[in-house]
N, C-alpha and C. Protein backbone atom coordinates (compact mmCIF):
# COMPACT_ATOMS: atom_id res chain seq x y z
N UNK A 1 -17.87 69.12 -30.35
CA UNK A 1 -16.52 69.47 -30.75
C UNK A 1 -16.48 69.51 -32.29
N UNK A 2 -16.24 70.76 -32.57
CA UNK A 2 -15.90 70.85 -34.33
C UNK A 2 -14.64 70.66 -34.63
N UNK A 3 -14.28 70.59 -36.32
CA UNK A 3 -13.07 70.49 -36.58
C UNK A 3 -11.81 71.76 -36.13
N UNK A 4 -12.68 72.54 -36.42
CA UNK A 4 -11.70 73.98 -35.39
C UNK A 4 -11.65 73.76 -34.15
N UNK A 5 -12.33 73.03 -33.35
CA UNK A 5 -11.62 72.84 -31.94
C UNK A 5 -10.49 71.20 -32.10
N UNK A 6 -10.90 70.87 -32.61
CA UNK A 6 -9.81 69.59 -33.06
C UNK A 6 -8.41 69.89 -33.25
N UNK A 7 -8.65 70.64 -34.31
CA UNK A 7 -7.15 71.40 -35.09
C UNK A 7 -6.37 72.26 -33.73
N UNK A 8 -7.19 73.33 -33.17
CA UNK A 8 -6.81 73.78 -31.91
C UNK A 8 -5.90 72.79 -30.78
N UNK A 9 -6.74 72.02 -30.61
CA UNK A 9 -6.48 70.90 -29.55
C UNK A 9 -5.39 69.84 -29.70
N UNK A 10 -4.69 69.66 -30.77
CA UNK A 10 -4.13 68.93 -31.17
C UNK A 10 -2.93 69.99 -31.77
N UNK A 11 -2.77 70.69 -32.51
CA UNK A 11 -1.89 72.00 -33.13
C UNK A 11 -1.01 71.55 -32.61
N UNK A 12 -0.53 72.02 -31.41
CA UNK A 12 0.88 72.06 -30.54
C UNK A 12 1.41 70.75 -30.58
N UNK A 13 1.04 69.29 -30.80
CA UNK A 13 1.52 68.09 -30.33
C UNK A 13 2.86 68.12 -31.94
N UNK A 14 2.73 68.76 -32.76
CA UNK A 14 3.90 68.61 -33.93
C UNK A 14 4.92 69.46 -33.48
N UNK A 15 4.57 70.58 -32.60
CA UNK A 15 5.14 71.38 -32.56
C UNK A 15 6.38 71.15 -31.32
N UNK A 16 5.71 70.65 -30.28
CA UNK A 16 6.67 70.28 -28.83
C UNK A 16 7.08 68.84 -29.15
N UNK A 17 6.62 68.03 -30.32
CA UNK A 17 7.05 66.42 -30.26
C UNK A 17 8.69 66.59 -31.28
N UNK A 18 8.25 67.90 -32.12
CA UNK A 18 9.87 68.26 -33.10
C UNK A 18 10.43 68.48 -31.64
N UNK A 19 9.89 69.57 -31.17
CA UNK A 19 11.33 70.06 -30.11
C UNK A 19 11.93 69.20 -29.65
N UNK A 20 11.20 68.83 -29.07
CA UNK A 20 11.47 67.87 -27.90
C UNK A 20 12.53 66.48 -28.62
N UNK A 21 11.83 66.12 -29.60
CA UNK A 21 12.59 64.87 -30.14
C UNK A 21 13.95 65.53 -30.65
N UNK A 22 14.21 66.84 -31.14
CA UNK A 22 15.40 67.10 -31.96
C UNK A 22 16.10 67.33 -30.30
N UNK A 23 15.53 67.63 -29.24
CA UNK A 23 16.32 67.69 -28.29
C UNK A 23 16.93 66.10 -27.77
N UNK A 24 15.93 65.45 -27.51
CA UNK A 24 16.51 64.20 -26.98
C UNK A 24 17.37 63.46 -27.92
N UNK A 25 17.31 63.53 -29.11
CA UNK A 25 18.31 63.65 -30.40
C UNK A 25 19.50 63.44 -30.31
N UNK A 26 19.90 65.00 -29.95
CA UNK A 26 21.05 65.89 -29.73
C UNK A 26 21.93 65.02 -28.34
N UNK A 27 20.62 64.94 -27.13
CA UNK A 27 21.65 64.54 -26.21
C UNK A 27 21.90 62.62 -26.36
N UNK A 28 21.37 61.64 -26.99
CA UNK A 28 21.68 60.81 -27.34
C UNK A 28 23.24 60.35 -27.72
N UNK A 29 22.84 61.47 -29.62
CA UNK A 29 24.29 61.49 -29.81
C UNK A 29 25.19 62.00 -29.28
N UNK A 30 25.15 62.82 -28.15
CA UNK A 30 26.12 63.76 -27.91
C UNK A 30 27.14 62.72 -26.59
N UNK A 31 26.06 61.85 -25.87
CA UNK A 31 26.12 60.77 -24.97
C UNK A 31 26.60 59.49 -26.05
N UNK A 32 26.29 59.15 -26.78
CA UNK A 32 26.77 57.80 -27.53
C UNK A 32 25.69 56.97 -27.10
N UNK A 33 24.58 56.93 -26.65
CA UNK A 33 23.74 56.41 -26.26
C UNK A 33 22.54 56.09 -26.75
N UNK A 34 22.65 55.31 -27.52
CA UNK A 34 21.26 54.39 -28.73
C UNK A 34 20.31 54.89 -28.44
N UNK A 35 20.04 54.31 -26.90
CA UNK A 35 18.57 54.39 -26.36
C UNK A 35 17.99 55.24 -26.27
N UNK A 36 18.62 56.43 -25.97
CA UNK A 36 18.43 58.08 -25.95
C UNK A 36 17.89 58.19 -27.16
N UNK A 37 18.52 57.95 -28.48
CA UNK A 37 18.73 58.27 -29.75
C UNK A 37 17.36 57.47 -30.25
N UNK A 38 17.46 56.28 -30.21
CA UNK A 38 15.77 55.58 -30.32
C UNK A 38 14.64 56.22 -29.90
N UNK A 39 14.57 56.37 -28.24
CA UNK A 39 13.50 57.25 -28.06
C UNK A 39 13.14 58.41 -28.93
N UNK A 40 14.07 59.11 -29.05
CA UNK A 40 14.04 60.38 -29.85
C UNK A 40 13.19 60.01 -31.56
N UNK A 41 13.44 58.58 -31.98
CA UNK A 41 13.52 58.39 -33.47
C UNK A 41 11.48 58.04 -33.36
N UNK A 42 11.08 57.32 -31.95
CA UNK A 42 10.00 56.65 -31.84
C UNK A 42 8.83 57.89 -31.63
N UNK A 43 9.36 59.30 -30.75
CA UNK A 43 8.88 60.47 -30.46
C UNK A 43 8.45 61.16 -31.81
N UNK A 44 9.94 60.98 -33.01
CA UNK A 44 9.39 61.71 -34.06
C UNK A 44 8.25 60.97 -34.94
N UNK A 45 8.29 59.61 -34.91
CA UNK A 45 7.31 59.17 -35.44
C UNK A 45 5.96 58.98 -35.16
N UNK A 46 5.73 59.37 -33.45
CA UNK A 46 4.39 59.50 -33.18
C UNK A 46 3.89 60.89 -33.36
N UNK A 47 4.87 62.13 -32.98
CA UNK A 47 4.77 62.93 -33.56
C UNK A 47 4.39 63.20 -34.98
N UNK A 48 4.68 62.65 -36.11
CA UNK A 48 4.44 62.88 -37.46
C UNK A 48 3.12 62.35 -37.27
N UNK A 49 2.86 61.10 -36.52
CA UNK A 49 1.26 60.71 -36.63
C UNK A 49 -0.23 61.49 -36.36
N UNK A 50 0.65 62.63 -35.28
CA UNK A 50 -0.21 63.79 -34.45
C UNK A 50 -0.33 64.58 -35.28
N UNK A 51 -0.04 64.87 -36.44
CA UNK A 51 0.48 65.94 -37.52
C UNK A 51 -0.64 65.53 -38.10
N UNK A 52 -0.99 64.29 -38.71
CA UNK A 52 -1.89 63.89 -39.47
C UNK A 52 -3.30 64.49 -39.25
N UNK A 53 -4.11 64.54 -38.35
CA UNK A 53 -5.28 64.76 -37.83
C UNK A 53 -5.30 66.73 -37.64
N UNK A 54 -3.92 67.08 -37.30
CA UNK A 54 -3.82 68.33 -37.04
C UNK A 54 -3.86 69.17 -38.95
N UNK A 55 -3.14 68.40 -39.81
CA UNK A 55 -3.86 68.59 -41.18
C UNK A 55 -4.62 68.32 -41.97
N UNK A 56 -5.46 67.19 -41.56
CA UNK A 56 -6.62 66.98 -41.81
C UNK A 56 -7.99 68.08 -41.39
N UNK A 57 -7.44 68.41 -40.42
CA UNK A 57 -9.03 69.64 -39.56
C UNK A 57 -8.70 70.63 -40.25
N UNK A 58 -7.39 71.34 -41.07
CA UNK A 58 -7.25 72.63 -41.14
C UNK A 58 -8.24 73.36 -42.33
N UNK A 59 -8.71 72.47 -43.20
CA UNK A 59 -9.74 73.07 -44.00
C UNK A 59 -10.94 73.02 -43.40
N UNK A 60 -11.39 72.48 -42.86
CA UNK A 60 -12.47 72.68 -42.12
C UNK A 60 -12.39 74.00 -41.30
N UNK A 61 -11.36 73.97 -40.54
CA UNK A 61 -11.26 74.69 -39.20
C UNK A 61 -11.10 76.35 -40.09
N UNK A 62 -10.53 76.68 -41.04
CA UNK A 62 -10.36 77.40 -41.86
C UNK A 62 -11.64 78.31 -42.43
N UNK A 63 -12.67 76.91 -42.78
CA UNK A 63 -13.86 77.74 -43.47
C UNK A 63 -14.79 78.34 -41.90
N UNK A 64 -14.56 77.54 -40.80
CA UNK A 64 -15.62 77.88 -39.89
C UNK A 64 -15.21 79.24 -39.43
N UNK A 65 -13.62 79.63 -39.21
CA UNK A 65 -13.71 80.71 -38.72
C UNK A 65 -12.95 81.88 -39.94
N UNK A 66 -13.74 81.53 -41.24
CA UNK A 66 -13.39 82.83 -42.43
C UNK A 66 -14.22 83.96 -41.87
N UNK A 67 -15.69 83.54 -41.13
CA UNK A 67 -16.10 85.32 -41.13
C UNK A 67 -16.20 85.57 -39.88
N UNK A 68 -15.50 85.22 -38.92
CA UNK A 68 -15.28 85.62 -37.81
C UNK A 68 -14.34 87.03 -38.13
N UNK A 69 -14.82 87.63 -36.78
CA UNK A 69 -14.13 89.10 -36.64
C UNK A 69 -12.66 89.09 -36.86
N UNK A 70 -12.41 89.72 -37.00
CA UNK A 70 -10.65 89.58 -37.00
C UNK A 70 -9.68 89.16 -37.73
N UNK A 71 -10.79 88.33 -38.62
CA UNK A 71 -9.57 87.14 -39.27
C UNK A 71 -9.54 87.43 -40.45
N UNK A 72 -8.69 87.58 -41.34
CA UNK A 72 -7.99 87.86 -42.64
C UNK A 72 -7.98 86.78 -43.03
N UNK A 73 -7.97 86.94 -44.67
CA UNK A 73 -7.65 85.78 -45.71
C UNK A 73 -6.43 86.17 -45.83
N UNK A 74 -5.26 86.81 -45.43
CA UNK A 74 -4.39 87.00 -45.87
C UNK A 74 -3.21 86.10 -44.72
N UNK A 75 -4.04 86.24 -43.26
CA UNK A 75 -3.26 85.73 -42.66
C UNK A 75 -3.52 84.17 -42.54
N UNK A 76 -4.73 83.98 -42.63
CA UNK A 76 -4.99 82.50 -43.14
C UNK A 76 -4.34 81.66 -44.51
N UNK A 77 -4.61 81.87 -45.43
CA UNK A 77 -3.25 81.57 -46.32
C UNK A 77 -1.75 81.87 -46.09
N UNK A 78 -1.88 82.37 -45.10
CA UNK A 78 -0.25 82.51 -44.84
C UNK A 78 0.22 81.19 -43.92
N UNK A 79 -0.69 81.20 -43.18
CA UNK A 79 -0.62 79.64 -42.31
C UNK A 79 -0.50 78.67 -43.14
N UNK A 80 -1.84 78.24 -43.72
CA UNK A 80 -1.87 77.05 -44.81
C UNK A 80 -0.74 76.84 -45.84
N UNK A 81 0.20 77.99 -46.11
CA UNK A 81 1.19 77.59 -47.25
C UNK A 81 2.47 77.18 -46.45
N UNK A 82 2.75 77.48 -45.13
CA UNK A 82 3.80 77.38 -44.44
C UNK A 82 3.50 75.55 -44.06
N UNK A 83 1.99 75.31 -43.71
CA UNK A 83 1.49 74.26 -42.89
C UNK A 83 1.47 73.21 -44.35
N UNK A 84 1.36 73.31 -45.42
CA UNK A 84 1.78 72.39 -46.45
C UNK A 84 3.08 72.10 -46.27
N UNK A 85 4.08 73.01 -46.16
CA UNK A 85 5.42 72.77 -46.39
C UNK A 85 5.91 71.74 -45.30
N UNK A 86 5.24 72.30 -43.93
CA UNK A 86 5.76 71.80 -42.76
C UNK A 86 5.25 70.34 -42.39
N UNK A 87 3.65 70.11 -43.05
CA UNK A 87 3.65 68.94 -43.07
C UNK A 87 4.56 67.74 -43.55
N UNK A 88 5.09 67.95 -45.17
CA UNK A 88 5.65 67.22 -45.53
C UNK A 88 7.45 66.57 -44.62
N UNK A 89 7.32 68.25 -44.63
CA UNK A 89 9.03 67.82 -43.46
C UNK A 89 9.01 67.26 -42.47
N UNK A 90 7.30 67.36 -41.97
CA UNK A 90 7.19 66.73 -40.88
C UNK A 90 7.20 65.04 -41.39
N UNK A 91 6.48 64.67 -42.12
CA UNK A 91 6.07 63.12 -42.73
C UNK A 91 7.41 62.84 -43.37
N UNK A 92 8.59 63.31 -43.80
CA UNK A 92 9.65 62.87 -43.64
C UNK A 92 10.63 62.55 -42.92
N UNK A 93 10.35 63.51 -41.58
CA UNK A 93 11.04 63.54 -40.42
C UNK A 93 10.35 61.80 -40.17
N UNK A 94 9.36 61.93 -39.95
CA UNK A 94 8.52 60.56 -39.51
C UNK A 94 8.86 59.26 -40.26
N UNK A 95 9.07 59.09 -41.58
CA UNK A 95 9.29 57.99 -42.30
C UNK A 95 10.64 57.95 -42.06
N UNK A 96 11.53 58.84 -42.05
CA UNK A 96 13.53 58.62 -41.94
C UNK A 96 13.43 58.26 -40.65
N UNK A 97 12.72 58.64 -39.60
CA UNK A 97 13.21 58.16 -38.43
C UNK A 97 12.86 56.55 -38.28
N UNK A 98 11.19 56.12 -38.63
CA UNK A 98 11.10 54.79 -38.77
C UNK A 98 12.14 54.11 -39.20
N UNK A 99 12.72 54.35 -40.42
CA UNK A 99 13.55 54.00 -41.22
C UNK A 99 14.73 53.71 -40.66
N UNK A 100 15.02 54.41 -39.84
CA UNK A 100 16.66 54.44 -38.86
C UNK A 100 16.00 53.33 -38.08
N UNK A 101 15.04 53.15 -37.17
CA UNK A 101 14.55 52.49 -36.20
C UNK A 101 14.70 50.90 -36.83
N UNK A 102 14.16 50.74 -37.97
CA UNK A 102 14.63 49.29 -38.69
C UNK A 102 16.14 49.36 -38.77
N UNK A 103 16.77 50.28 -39.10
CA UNK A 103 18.12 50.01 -39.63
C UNK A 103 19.33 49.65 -38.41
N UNK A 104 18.44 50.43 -37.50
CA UNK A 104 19.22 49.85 -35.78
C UNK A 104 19.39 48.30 -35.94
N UNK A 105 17.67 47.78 -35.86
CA UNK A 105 17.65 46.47 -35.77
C UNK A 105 18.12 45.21 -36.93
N UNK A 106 18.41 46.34 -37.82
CA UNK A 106 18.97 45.32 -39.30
C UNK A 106 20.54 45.39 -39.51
N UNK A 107 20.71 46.81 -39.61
CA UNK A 107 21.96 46.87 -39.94
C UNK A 107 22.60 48.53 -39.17
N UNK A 108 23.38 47.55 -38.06
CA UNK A 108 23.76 48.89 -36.70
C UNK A 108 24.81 49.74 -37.22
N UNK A 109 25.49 49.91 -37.86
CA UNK A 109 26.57 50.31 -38.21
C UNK A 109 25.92 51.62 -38.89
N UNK A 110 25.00 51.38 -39.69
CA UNK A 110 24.65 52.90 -40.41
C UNK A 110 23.49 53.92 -39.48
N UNK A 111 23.08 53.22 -38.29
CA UNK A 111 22.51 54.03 -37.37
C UNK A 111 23.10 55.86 -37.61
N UNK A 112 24.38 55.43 -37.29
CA UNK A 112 24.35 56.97 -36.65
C UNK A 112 24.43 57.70 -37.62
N UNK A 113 24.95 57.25 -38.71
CA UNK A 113 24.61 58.18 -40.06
C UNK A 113 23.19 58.94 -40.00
N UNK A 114 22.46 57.66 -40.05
CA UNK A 114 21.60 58.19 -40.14
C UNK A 114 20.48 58.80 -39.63
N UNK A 115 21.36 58.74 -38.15
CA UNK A 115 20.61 59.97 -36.66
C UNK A 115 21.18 61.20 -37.08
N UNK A 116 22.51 61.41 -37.77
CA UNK A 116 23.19 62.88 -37.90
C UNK A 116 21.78 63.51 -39.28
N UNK A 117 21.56 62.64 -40.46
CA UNK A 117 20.33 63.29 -41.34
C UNK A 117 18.94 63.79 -40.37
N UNK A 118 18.79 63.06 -39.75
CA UNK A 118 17.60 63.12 -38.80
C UNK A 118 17.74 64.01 -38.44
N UNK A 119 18.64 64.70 -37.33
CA UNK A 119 19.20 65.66 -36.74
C UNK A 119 19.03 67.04 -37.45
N UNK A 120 19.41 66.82 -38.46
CA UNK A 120 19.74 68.05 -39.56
C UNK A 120 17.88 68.25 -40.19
N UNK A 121 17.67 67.45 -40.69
CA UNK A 121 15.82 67.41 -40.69
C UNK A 121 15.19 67.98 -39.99
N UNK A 122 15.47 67.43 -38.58
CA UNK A 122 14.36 67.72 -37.37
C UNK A 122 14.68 69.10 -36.90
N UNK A 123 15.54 69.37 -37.32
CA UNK A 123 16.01 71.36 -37.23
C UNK A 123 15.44 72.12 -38.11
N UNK A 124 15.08 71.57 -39.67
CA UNK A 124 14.70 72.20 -40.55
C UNK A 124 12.95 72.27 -39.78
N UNK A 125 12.78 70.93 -39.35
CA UNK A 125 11.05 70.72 -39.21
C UNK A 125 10.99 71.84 -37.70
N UNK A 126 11.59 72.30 -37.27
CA UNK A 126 11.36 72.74 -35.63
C UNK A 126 11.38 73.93 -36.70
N UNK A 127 12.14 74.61 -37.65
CA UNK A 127 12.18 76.12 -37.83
C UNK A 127 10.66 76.66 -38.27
N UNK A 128 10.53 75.00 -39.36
CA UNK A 128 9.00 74.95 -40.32
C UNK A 128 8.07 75.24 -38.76
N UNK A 129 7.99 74.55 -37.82
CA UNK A 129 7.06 74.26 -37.18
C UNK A 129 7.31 75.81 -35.97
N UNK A 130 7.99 76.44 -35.87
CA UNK A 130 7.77 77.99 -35.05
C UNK A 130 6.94 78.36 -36.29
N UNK A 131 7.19 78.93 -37.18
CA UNK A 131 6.64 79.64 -38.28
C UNK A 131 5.35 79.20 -38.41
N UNK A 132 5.17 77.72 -38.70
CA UNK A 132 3.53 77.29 -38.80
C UNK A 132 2.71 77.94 -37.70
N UNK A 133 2.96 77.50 -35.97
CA UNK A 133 2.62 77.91 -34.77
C UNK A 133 2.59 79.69 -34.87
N UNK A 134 3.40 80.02 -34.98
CA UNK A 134 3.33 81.59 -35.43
C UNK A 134 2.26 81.74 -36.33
N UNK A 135 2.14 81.56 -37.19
CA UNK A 135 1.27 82.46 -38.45
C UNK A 135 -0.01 81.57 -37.84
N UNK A 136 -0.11 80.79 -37.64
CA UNK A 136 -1.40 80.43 -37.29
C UNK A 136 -2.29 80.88 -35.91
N UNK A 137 -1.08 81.47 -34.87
CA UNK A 137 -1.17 82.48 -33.72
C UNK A 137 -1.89 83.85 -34.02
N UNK A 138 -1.53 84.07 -35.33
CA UNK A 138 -1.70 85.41 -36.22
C UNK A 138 -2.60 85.57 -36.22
N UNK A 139 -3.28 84.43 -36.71
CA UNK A 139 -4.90 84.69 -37.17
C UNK A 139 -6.24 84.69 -36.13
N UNK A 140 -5.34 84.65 -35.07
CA UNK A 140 -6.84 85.27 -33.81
C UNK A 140 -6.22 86.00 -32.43
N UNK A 141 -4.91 85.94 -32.41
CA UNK A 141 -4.20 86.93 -31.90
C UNK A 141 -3.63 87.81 -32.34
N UNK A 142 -4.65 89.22 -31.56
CA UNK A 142 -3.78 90.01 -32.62
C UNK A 142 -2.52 90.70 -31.76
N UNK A 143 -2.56 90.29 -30.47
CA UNK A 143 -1.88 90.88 -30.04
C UNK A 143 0.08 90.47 -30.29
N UNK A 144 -0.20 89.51 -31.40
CA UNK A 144 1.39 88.75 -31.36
C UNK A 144 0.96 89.36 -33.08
N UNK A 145 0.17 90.08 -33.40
CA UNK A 145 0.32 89.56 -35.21
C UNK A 145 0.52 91.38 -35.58
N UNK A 146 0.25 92.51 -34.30
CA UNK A 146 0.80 93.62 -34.61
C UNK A 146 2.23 94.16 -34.20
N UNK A 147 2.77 94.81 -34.56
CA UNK A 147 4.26 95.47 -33.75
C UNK A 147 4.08 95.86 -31.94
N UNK A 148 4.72 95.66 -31.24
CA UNK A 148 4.42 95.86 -29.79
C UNK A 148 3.96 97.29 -29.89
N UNK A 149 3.71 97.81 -28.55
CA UNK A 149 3.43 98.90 -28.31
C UNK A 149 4.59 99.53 -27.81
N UNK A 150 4.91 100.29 -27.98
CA UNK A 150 6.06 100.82 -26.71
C UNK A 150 5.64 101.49 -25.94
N UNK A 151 5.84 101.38 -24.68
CA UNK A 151 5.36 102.56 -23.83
C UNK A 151 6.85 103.34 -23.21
N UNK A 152 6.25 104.15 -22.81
CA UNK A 152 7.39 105.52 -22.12
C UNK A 152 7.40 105.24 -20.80
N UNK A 153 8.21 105.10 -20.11
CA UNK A 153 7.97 104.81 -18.64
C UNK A 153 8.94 105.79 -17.76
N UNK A 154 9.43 107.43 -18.51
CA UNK A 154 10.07 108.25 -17.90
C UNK A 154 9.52 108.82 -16.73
């Protein structure tokens, strides 16, 4: 197993742990229900941890497949500048949610404040994280990285 199958294998876990957590999020607060809202805060933080290893392989995984068929430096830097950005939103999503997770147990009252920032974060990190998943789709599918085909079906 190389670092390009690593990065592969792991990719998606930032990507469905945002969704998913900005979903269970949503229905927490929407319920008044901590526990909902905790899970959601503990999801984003293992999530941000899955992130780690998934940007750690990407230079590796990067140089192994530069002269493979197909693949552009253009669409490869297009990944990597989106996947800088998205890391960090991601490792903030991850430290604010820890952060709420103490503040439950220290001081309850500013919880939900600070599930509504989370909330608003973990939307920014789900938009970062289609776009990362996209452009990085780009670079060995080409069938998502050209305009469809249309066909005529008169």
């Amino acid at each position: 197993m190389n670092s390009a199958h690593i990065h592969l294998a792991l990719s998606h876990a930032p990507i469905f742990g945002s969704f998913t957590g900005l979903f269970i999020l949503a229905a927490g607060m929407y319920t008044r229900k901590n526990l909902i809202s905790i899970t959601a805060l503990i999801l984003f933080v293992a999530t941000a941890l899955a992130a780690i290893p998934v940007f750690i392989t990407s230079e590796d995984a990067g140089e192994i497949i530069r002269n493979l068929p197909g693949v552009t430096d253009s669409a490869r830097e297009a990944h990597e500048e989106l996947a800088e950005k998205a890391i960090w939103l991601m490792g903030m999503l991850g430290a604010l949610s820890a952060a709420a997770l103490f503040a439950y147990i220290k001081i309850k009252d500013k919880f939900n404040l600070a599930c509504k920032i989370i909330l608003v974060l973990a939307l920014l990190t789900c938009g970062f994280m289609i776009k990362v998943g996209n452009s990085g789709g780009q670079i060995r599918h080409t069938e998502i990285s050209s305009p469809p085909i249309r066909q005529n079906f008169e």
